[in-house]
C-alpha atoms as a PDB file:
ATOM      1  CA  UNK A   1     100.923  91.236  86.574  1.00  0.00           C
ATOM      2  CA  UNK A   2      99.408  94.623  85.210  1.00  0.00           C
ATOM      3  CA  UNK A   3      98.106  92.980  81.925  1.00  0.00           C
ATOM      4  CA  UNK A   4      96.489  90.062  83.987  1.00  0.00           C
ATOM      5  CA  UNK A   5      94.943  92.324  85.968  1.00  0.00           C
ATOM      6  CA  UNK A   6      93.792  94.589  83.252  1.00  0.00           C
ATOM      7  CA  UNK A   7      92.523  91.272  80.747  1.00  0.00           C
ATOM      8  CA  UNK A   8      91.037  89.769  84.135  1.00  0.00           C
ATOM      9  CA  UNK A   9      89.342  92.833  85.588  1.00  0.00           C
ATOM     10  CA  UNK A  10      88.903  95.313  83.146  1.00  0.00           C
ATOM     11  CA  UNK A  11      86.007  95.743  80.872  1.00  0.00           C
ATOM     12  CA  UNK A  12      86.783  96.466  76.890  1.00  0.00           C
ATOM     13  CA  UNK A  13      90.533  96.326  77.923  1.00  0.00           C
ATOM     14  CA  UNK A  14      92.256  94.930  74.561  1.00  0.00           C
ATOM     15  CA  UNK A  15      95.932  95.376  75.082  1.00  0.00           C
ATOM     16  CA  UNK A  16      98.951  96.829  76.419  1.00  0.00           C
ATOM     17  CA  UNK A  17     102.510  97.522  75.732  1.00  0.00           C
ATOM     18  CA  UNK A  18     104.916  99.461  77.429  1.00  0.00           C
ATOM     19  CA  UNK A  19     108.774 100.616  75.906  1.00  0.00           C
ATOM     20  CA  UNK A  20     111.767 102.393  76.436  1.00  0.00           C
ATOM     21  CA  UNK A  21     112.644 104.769  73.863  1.00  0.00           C
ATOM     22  CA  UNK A  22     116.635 105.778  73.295  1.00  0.00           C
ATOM     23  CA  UNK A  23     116.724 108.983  75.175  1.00  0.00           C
ATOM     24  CA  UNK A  24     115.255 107.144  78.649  1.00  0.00           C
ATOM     25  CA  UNK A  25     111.340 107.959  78.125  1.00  0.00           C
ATOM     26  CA  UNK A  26     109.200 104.909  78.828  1.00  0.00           C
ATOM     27  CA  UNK A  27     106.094 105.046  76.838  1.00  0.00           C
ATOM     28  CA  UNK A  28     102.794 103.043  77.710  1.00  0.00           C
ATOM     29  CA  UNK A  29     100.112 102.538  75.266  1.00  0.00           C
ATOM     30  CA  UNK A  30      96.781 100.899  76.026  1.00  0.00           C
ATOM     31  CA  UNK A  31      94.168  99.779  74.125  1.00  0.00           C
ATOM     32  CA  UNK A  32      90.504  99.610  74.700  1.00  0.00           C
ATOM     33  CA  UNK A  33      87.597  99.149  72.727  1.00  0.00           C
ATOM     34  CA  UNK A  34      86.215 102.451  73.359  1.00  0.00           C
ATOM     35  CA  UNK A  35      87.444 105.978  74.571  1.00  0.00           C
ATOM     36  CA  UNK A  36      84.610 106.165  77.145  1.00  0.00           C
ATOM     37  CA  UNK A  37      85.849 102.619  78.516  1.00  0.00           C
ATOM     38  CA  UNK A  38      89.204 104.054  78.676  1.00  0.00           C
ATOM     39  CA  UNK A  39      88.440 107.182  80.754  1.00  0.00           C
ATOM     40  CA  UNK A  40      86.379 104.785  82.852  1.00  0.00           C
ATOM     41  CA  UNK A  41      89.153 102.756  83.634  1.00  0.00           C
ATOM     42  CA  UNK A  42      91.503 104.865  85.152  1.00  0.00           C
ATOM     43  CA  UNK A  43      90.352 105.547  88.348  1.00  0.00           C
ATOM     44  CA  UNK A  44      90.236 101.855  88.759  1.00  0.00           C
ATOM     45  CA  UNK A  45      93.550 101.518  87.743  1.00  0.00           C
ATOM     46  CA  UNK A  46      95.109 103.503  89.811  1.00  0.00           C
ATOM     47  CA  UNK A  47      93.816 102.726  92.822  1.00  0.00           C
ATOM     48  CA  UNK A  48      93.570  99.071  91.853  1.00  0.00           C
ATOM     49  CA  UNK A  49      96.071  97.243  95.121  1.00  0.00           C
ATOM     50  CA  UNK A  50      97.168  95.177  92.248  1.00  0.00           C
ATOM     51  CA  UNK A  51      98.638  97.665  90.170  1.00  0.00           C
ATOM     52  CA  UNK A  52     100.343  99.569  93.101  1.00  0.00           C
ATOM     53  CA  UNK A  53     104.037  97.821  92.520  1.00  0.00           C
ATOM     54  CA  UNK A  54     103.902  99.196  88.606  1.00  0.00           C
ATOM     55  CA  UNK A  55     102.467 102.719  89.742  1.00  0.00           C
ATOM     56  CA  UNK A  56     105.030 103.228  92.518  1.00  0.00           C
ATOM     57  CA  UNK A  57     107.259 103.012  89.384  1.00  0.00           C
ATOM     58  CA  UNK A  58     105.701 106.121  87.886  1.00  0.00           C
ATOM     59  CA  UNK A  59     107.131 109.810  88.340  1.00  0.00           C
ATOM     60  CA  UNK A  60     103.362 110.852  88.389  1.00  0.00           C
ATOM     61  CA  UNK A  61     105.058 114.760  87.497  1.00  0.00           C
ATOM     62  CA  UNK A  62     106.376 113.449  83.823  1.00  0.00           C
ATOM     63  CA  UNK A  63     103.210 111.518  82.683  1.00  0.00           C
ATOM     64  CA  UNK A  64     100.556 112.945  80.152  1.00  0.00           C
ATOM     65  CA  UNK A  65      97.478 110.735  79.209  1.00  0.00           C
ATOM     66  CA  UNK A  66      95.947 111.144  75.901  1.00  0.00           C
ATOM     67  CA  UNK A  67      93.118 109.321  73.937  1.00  0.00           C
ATOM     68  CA  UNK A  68      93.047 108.946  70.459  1.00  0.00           C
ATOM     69  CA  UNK A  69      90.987 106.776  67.545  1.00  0.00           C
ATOM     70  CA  UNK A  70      93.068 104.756  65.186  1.00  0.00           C
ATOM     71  CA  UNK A  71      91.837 104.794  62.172  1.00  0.00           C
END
């Protein structure tokens, strides 16, 4: 799975949940222990084989990637 991939492969990958909000939006959030490990981890991800049944899920034309502290 995604999340066994991420805890397995990922450094300062923390968590990650994904939902499906009323109005048909899925939302993903991700947690890592830094921004900068974060950013790093994305190019990984997405061309990471293991990851390819989750991304071929993704209309890559509706998603928008932000990073923010929490505080």
């Amino acid at each position: 799975t995604v999340n066994a991939n991420l805890h397995e492969n990922y450094e300062g990958f923390v968590d990650r949940y994904v939902a499906l909000q009323d109005d048909g939006v899925w939302i993903e959030v991700v947690y890592w222990e830094s921004e900068e490990a974060g950013r790093a981890a994305l190019e990984k991800f997405v061309a990471d084989p293991v990851n390819k049944a989750f991304l071929d899920l993704v209309n890559v034309d509706s998603v928008t990637i932000t990073y923010s502290d929490i505080h």
